[in-house]
PDB file of N, CA and C in Angstrom:
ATOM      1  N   UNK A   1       0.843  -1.176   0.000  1.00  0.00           N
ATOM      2  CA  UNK A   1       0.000   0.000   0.000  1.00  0.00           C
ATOM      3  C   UNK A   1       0.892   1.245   0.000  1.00  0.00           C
ATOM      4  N   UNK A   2       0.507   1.937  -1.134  1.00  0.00           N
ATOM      5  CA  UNK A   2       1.643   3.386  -0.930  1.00  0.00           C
ATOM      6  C   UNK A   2       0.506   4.351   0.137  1.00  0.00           C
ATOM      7  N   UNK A   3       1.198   4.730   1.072  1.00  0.00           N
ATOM      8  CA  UNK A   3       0.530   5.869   1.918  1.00  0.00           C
ATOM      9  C   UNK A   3       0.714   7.179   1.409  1.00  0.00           C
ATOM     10  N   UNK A   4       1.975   7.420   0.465  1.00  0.00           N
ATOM     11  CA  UNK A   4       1.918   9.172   0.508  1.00  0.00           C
ATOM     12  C   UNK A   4       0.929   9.095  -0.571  1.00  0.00           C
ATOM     13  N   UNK A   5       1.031   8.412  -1.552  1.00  0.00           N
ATOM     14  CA  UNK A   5       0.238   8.225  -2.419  1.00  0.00           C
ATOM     15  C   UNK A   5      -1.188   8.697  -1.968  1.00  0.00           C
ATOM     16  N   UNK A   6      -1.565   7.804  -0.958  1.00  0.00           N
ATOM     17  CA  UNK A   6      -2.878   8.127  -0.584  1.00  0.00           C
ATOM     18  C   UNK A   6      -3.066   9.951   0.408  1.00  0.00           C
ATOM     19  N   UNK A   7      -2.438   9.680   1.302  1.00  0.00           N
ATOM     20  CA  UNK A   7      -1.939  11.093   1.617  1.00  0.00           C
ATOM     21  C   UNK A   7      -2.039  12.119   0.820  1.00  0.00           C
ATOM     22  N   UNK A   8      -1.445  12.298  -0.245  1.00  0.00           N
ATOM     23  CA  UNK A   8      -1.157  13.370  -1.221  1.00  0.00           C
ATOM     24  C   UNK A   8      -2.624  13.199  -2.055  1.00  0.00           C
ATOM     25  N   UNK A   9      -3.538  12.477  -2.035  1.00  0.00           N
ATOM     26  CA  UNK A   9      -5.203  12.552  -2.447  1.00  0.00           C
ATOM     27  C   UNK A   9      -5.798  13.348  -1.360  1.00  0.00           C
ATOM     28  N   UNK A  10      -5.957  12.783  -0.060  1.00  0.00           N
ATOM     29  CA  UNK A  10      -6.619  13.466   1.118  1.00  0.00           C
ATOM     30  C   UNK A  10      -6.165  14.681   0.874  1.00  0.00           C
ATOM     31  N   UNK A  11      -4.803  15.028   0.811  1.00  0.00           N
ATOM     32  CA  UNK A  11      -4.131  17.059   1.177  1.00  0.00           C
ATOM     33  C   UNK A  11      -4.655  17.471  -0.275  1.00  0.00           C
ATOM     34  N   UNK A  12      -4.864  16.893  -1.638  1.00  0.00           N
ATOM     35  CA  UNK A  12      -5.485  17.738  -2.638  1.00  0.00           C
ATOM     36  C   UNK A  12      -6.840  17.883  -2.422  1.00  0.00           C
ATOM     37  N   UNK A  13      -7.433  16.802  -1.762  1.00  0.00           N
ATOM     38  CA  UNK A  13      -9.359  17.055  -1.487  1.00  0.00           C
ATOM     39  C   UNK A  13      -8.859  18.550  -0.130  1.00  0.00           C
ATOM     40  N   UNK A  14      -8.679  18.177   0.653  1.00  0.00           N
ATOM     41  CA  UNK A  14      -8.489  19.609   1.654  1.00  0.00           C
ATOM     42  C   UNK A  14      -8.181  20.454   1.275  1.00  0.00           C
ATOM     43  N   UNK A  15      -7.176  20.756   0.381  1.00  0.00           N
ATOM     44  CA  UNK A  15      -6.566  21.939  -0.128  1.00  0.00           C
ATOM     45  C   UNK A  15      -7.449  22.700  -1.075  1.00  0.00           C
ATOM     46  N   UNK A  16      -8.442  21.809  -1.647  1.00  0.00           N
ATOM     47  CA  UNK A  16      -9.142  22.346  -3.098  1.00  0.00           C
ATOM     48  C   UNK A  16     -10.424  22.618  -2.277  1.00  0.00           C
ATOM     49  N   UNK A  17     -10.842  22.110  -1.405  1.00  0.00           N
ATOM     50  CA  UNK A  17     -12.136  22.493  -0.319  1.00  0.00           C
ATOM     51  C   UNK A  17     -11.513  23.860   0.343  1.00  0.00           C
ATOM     52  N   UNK A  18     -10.457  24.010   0.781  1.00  0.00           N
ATOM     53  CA  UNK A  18      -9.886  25.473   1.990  1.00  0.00           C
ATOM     54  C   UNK A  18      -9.929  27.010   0.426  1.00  0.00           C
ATOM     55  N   UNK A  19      -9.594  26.226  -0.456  1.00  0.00           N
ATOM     56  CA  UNK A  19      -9.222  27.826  -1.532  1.00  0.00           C
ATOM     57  C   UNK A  19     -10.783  27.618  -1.612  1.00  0.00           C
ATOM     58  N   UNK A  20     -11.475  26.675  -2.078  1.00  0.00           N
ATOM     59  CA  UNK A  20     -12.832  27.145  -2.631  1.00  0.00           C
ATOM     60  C   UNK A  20     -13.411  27.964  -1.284  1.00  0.00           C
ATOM     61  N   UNK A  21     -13.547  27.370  -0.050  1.00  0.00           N
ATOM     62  CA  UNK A  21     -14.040  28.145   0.920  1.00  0.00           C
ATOM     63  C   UNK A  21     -13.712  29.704   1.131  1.00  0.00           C
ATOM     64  N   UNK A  22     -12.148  30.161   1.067  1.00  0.00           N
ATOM     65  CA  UNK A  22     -11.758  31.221   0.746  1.00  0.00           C
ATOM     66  C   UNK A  22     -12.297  32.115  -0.135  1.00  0.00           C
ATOM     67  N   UNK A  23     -12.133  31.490  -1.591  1.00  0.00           N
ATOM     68  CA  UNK A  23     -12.648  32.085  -2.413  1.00  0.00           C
ATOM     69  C   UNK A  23     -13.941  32.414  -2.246  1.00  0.00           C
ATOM     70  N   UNK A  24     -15.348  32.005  -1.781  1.00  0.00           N
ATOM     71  CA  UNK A  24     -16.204  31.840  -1.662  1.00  0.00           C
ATOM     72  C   UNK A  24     -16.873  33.209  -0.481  1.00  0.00           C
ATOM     73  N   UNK A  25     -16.117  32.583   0.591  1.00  0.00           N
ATOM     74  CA  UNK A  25     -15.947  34.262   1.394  1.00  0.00           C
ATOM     75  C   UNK A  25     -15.365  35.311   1.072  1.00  0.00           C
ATOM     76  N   UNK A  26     -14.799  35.397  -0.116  1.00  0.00           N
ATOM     77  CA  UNK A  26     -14.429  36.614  -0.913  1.00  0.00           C
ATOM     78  C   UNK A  26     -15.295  37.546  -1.488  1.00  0.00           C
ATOM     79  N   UNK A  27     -15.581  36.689  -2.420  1.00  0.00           N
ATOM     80  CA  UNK A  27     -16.925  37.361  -3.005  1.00  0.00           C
ATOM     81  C   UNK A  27     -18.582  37.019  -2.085  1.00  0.00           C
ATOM     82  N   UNK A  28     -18.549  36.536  -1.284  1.00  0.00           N
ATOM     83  CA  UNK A  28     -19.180  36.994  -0.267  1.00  0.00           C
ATOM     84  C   UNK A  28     -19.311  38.430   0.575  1.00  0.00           C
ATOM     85  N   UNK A  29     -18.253  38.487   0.513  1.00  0.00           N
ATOM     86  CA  UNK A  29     -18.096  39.509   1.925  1.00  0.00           C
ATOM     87  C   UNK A  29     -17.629  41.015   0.799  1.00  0.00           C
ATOM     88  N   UNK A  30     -17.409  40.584  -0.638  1.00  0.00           N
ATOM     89  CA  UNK A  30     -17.451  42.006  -1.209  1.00  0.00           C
ATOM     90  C   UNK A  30     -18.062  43.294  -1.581  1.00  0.00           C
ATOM     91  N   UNK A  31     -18.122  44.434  -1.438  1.00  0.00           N
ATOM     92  CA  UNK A  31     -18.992  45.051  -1.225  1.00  0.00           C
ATOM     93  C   UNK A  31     -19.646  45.572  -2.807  1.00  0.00           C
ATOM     94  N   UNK A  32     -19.602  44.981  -4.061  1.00  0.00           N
ATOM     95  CA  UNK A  32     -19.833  45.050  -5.472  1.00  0.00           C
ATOM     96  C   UNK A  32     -21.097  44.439  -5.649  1.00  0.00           C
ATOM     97  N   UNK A  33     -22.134  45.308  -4.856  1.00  0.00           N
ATOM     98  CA  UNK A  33     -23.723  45.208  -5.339  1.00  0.00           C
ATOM     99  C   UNK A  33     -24.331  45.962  -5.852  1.00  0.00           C
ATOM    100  N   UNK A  34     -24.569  46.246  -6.851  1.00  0.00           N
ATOM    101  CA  UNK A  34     -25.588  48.006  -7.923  1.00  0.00           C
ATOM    102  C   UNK A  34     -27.172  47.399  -7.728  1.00  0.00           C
ATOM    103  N   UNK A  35     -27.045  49.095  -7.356  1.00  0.00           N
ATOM    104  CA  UNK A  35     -29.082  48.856  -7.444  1.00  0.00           C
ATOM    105  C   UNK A  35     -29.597  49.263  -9.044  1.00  0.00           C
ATOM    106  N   UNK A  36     -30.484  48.572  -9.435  1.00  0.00           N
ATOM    107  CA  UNK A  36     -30.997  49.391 -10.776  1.00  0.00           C
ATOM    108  C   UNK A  36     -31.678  50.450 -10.185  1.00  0.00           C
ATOM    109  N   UNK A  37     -32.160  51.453 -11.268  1.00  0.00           N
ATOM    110  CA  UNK A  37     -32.808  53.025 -11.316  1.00  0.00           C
ATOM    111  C   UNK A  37     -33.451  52.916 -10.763  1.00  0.00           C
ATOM    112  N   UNK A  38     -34.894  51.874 -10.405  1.00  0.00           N
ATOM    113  CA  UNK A  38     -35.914  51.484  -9.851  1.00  0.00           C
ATOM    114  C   UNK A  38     -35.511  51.994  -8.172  1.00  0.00           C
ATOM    115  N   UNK A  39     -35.431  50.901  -7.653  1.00  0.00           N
ATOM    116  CA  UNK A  39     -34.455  50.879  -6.427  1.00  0.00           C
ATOM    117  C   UNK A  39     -33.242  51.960  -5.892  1.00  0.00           C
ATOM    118  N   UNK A  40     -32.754  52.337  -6.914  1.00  0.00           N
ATOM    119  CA  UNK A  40     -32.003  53.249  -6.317  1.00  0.00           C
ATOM    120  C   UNK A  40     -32.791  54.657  -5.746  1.00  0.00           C
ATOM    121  N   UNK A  41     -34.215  54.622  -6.380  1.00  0.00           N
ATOM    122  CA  UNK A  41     -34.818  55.568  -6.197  1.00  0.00           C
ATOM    123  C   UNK A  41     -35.460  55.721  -5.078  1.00  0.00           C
ATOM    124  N   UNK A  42     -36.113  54.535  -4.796  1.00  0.00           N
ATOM    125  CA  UNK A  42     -36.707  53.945  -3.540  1.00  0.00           C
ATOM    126  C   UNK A  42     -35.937  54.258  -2.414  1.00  0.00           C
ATOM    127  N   UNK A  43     -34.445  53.670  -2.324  1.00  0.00           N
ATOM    128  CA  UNK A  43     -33.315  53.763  -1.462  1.00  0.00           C
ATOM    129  C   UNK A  43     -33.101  55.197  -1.426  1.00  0.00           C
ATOM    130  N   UNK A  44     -33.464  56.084  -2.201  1.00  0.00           N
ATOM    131  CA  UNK A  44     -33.120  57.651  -1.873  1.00  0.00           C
ATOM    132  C   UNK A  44     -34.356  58.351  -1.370  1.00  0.00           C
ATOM    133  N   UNK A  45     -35.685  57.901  -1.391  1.00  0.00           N
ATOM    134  CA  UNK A  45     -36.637  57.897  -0.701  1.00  0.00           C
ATOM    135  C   UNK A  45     -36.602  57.697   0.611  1.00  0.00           C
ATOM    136  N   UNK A  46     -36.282  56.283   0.855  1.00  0.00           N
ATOM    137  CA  UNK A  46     -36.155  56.133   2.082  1.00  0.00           C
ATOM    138  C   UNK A  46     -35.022  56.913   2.747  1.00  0.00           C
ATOM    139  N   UNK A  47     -34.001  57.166   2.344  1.00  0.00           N
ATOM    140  CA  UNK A  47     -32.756  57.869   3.201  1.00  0.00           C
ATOM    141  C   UNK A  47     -33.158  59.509   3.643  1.00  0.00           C
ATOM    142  N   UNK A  48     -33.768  60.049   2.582  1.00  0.00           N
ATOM    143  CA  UNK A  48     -34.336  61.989   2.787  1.00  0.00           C
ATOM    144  C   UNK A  48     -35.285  61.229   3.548  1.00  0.00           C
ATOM    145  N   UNK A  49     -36.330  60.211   4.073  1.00  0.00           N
ATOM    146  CA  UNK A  49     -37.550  60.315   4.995  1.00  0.00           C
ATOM    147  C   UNK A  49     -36.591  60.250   6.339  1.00  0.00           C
ATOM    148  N   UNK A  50     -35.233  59.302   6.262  1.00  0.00           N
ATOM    149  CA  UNK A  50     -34.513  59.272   7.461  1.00  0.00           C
ATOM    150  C   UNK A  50     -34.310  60.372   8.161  1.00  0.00           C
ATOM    151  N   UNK A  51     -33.586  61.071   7.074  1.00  0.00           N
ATOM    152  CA  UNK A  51     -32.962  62.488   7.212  1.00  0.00           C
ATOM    153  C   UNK A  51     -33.729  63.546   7.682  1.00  0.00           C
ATOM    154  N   UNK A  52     -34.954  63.225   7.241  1.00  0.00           N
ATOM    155  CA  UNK A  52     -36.168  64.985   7.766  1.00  0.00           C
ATOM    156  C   UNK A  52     -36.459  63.946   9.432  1.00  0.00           C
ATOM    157  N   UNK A  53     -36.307  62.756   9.129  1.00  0.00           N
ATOM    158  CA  UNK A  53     -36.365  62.475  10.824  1.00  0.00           C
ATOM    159  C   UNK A  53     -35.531  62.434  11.868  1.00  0.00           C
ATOM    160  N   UNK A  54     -34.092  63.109  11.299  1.00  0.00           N
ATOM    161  CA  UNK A  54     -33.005  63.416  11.792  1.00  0.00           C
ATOM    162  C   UNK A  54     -32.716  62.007  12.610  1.00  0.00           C
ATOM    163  N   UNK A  55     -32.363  60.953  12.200  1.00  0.00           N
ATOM    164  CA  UNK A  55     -31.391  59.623  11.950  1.00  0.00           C
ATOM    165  C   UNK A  55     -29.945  59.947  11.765  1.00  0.00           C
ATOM    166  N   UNK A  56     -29.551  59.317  13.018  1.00  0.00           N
ATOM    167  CA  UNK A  56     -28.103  59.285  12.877  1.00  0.00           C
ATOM    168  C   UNK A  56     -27.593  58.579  11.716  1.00  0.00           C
ATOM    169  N   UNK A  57     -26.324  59.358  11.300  1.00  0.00           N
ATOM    170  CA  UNK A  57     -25.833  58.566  10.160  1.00  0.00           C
ATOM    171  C   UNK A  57     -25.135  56.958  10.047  1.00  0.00           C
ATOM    172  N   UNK A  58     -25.171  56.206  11.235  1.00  0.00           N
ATOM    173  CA  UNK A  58     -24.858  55.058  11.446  1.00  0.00           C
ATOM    174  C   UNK A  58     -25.952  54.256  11.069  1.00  0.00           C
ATOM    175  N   UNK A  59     -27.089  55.124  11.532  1.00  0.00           N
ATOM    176  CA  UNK A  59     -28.706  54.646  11.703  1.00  0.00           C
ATOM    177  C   UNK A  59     -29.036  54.078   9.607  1.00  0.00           C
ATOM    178  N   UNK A  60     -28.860  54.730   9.282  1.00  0.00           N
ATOM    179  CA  UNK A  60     -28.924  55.069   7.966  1.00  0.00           C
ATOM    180  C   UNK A  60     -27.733  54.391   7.061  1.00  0.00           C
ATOM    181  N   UNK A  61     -26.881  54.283   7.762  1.00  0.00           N
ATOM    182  CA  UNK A  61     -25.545  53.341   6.867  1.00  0.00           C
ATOM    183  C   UNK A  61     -26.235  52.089   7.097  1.00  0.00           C
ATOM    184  N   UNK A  62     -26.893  51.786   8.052  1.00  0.00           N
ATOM    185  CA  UNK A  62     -27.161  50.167   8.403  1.00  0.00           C
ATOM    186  C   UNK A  62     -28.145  50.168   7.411  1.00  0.00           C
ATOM    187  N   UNK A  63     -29.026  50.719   7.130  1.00  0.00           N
ATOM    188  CA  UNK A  63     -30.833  51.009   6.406  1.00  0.00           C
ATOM    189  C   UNK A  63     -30.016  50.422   5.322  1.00  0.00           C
ATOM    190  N   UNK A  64     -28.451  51.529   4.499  1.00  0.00           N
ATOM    191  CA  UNK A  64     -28.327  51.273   3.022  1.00  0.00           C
ATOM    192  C   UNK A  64     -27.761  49.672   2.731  1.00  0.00           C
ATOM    193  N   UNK A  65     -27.123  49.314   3.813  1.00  0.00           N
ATOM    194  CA  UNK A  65     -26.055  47.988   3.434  1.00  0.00           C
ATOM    195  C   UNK A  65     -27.367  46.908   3.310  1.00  0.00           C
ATOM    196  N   UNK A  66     -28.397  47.086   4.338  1.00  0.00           N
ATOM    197  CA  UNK A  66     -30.010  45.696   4.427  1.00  0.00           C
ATOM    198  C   UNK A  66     -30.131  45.854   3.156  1.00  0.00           C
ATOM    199  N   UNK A  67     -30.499  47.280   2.724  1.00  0.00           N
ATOM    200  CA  UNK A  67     -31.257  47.588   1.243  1.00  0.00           C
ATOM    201  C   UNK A  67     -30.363  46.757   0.063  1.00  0.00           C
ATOM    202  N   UNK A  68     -28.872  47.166  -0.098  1.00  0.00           N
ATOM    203  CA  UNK A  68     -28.204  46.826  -0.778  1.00  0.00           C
ATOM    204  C   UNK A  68     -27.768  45.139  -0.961  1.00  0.00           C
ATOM    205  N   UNK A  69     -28.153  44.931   0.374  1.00  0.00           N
ATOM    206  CA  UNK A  69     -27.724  42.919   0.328  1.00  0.00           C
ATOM    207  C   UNK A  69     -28.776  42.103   0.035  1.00  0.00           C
ATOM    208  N   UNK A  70     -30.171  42.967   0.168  1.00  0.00           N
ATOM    209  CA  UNK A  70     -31.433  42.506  -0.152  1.00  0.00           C
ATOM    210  C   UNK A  70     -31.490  42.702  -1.629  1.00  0.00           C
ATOM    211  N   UNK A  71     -31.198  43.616  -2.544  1.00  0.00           N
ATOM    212  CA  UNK A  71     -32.148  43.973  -3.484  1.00  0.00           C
ATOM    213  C   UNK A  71     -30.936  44.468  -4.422  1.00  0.00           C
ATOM    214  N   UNK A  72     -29.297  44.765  -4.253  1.00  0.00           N
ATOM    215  CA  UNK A  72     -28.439  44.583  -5.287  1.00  0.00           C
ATOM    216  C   UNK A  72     -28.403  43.045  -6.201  1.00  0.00           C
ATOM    217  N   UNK A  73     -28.032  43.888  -7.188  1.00  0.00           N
ATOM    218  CA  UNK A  73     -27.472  42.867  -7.963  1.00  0.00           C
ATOM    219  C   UNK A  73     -25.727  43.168  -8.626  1.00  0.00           C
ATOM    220  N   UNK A  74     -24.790  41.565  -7.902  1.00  0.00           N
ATOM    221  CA  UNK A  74     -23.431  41.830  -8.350  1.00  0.00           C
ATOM    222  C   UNK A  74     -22.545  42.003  -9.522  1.00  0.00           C
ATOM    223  N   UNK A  75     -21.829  42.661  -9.310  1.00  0.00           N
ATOM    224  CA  UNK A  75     -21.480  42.874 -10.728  1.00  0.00           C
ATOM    225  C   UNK A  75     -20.001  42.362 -10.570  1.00  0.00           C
ATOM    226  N   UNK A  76     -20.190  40.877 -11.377  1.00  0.00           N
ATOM    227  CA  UNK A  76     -19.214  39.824 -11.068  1.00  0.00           C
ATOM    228  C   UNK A  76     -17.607  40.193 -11.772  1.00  0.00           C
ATOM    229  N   UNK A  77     -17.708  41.584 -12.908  1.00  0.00           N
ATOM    230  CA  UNK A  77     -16.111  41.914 -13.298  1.00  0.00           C
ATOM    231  C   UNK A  77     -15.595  42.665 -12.417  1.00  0.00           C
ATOM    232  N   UNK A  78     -16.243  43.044 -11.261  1.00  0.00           N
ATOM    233  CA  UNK A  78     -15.562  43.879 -10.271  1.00  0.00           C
ATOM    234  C   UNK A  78     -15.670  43.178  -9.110  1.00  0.00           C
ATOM    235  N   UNK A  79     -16.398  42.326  -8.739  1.00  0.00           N
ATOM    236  CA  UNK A  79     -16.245  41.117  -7.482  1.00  0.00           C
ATOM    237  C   UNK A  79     -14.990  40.587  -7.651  1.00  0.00           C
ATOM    238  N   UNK A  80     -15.086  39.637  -9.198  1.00  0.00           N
ATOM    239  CA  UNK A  80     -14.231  38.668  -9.213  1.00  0.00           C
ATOM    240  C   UNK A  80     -12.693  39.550  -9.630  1.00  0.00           C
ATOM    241  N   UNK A  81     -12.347  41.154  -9.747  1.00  0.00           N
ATOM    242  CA  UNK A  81     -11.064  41.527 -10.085  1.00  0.00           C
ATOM    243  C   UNK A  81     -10.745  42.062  -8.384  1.00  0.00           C
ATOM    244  N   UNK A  82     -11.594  42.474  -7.687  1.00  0.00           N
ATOM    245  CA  UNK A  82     -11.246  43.049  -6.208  1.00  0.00           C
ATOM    246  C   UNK A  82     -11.200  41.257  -5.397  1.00  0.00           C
ATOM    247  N   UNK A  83     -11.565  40.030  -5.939  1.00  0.00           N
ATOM    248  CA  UNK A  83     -11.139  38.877  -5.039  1.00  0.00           C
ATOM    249  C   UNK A  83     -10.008  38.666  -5.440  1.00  0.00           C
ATOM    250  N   UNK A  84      -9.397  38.522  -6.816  1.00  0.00           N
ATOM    251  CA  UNK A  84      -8.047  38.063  -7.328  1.00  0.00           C
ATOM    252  C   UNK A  84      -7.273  39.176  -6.787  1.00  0.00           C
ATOM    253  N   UNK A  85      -7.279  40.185  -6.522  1.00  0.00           N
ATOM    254  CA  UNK A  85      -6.240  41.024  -6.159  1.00  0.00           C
ATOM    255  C   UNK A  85      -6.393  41.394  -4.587  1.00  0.00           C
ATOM    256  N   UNK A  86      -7.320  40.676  -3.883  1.00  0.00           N
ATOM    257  CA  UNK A  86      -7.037  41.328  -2.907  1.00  0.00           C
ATOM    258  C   UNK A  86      -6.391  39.809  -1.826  1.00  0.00           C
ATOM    259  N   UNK A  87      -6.075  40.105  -0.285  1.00  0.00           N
ATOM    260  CA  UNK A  87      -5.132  39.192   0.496  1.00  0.00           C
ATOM    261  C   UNK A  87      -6.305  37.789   0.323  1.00  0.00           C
ATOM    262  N   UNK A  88      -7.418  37.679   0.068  1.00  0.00           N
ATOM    263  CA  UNK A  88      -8.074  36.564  -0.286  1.00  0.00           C
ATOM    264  C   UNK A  88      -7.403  35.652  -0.799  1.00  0.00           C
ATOM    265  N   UNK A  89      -7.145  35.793  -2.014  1.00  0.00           N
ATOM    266  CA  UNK A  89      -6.400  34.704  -2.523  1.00  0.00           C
ATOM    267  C   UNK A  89      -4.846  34.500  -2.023  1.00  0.00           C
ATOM    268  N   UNK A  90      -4.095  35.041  -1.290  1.00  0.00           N
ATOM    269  CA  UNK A  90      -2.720  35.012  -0.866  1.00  0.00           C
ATOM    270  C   UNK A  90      -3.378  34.198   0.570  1.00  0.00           C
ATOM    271  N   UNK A  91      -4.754  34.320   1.285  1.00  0.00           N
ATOM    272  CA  UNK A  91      -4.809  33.250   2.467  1.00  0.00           C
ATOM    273  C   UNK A  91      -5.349  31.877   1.635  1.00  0.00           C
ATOM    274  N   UNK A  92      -6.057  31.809   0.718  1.00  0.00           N
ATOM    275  CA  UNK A  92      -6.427  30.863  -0.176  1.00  0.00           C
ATOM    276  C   UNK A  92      -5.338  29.952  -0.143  1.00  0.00           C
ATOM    277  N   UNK A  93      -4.490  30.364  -0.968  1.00  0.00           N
ATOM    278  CA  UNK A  93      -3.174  29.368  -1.620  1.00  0.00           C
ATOM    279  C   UNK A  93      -2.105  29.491  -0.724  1.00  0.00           C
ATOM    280  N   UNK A  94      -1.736  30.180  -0.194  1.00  0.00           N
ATOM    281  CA  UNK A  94      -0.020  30.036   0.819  1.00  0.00           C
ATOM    282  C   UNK A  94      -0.344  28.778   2.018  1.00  0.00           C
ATOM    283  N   UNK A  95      -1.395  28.770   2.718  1.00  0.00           N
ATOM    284  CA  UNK A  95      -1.247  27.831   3.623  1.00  0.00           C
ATOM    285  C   UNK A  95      -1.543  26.524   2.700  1.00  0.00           C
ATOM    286  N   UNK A  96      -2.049  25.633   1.616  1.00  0.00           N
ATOM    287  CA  UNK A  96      -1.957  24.839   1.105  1.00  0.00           C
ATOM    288  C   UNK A  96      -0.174  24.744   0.493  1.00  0.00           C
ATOM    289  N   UNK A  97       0.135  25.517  -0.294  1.00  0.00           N
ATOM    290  CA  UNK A  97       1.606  25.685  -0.723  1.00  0.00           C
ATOM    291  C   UNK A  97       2.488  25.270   0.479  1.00  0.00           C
ATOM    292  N   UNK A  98       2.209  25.486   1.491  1.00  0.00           N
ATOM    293  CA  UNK A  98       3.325  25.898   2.411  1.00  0.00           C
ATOM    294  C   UNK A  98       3.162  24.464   3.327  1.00  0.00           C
ATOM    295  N   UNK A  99       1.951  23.853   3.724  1.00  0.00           N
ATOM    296  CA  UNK A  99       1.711  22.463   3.955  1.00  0.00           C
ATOM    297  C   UNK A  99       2.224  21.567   3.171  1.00  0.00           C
ATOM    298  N   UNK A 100       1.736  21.631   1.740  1.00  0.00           N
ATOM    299  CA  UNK A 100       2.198  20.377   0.959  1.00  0.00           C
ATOM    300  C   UNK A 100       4.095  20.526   0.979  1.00  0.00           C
ATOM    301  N   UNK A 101       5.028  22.108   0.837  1.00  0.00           N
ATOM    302  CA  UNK A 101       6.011  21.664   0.811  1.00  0.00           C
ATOM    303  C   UNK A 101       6.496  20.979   2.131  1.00  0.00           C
ATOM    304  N   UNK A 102       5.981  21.212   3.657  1.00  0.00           N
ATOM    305  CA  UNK A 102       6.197  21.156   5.088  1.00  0.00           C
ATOM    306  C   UNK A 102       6.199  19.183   4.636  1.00  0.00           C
ATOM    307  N   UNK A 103       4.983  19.199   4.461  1.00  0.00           N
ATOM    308  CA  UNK A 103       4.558  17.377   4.960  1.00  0.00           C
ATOM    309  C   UNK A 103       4.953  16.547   3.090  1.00  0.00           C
ATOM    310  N   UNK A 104       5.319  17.221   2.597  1.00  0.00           N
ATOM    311  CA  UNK A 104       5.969  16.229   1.264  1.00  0.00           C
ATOM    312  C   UNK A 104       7.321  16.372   0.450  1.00  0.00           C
ATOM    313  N   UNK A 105       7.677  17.301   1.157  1.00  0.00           N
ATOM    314  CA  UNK A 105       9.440  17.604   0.577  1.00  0.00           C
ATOM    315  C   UNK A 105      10.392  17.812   1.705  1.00  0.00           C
ATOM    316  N   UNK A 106      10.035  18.496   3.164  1.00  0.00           N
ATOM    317  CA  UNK A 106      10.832  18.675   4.056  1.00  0.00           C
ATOM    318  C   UNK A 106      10.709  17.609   4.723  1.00  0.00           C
ATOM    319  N   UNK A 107       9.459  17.059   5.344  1.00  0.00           N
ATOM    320  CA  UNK A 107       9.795  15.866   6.364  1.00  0.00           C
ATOM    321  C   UNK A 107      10.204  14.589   5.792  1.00  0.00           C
ATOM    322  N   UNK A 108      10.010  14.735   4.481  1.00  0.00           N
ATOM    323  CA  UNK A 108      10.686  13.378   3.905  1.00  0.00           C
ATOM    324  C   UNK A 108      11.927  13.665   3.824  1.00  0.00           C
ATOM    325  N   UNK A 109      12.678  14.632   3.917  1.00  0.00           N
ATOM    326  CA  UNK A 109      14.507  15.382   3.420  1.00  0.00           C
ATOM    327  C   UNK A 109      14.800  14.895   4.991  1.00  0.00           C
ATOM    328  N   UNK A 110      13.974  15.254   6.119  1.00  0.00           N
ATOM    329  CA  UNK A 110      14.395  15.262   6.951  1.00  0.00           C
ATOM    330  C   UNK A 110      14.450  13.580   7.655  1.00  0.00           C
ATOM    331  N   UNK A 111      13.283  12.675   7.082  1.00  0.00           N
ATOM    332  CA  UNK A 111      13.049  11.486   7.748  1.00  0.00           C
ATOM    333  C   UNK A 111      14.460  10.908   7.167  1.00  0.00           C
ATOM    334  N   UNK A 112      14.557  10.813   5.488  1.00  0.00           N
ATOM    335  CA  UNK A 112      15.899  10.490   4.905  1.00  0.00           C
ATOM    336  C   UNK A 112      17.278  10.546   5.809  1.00  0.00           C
ATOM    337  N   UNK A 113      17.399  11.235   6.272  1.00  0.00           N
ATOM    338  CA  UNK A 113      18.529  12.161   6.866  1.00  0.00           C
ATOM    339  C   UNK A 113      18.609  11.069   8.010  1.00  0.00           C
ATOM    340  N   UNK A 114      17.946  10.473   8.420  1.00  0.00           N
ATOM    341  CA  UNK A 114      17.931   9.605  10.068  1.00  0.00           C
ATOM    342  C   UNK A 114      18.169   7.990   8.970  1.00  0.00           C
ATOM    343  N   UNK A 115      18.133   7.481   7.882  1.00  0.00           N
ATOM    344  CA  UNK A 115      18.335   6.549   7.253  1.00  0.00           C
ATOM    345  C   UNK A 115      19.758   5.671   7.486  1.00  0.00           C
ATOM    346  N   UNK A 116      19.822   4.101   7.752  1.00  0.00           N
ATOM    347  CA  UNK A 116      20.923   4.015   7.689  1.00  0.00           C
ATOM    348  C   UNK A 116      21.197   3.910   6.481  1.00  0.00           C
ATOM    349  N   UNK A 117      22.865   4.238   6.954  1.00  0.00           N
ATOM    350  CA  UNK A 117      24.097   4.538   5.519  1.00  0.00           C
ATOM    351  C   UNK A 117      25.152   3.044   5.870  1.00  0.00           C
ATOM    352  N   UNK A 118      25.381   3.217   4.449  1.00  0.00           N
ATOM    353  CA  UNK A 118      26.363   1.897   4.621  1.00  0.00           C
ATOM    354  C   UNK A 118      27.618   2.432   4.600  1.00  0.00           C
ATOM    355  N   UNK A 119      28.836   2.057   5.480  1.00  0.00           N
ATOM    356  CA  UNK A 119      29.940   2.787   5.830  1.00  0.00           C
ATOM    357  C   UNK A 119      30.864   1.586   5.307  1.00  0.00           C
ATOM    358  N   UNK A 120      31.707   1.980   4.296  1.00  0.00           N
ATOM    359  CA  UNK A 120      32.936   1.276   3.511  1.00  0.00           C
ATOM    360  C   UNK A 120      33.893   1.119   4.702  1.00  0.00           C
TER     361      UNK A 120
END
């Protein structure tokens, strides 16, 4: 039975599950939602009724982000260019990179290293 063999299947299923999860909370958590004309109008309705009711402006940042997560729609060339460039993808891929070299090139350099040698 080869084990790294099998090993090195398990760390590609984990590794390809941790970037998708990453990735996934990327464009999750990005803030690239447009209202159409409709809605945007509504949303400026509601903000001047805030305003003549003198609403703190925190009060009113919270009103726009509900409005905007409810009723935007994303606009996936600016999601998906602010996920590729931002530290998302550098937590995505470095801790997979940095595992597979740890547990498949160093501890094997290092298990080697304890090997007996045959002495002439």
């Amino acid at each position: 039975m080869n084990y790294r063999q099998g090993f090195l299947r398990i760390y590609l299923v984990l590794s390809v599950c941790w970037i998708a999860a990453w990735i996934y909370a990327g464009v999750k958590k990005s803030p690239d939602l447009r209202l159409n004309e409709a809605k945007r109008q509504e949303l400026d309705g509601v903000v001047r009724t805030m305003m003549d009711e003198d609403e703190t402006d925190d009060d009113i940042q919270v009103v726009v982000d509900d409005f905007r997560q409810k009723y935007g729609e994303r606009s996936w060339p600016l999601t998906l260019r602010r996920v590729v460039t931002s530290d998302t993808m550098f937590i995505a891929f470095l801790p997979p990179l940095a595992g597979y070299a740890a547990a498949f090139i160093v501890l094997p350099w290092i298990a080697g290293g304890f090997g007996a040698r045959k002495i002439d």
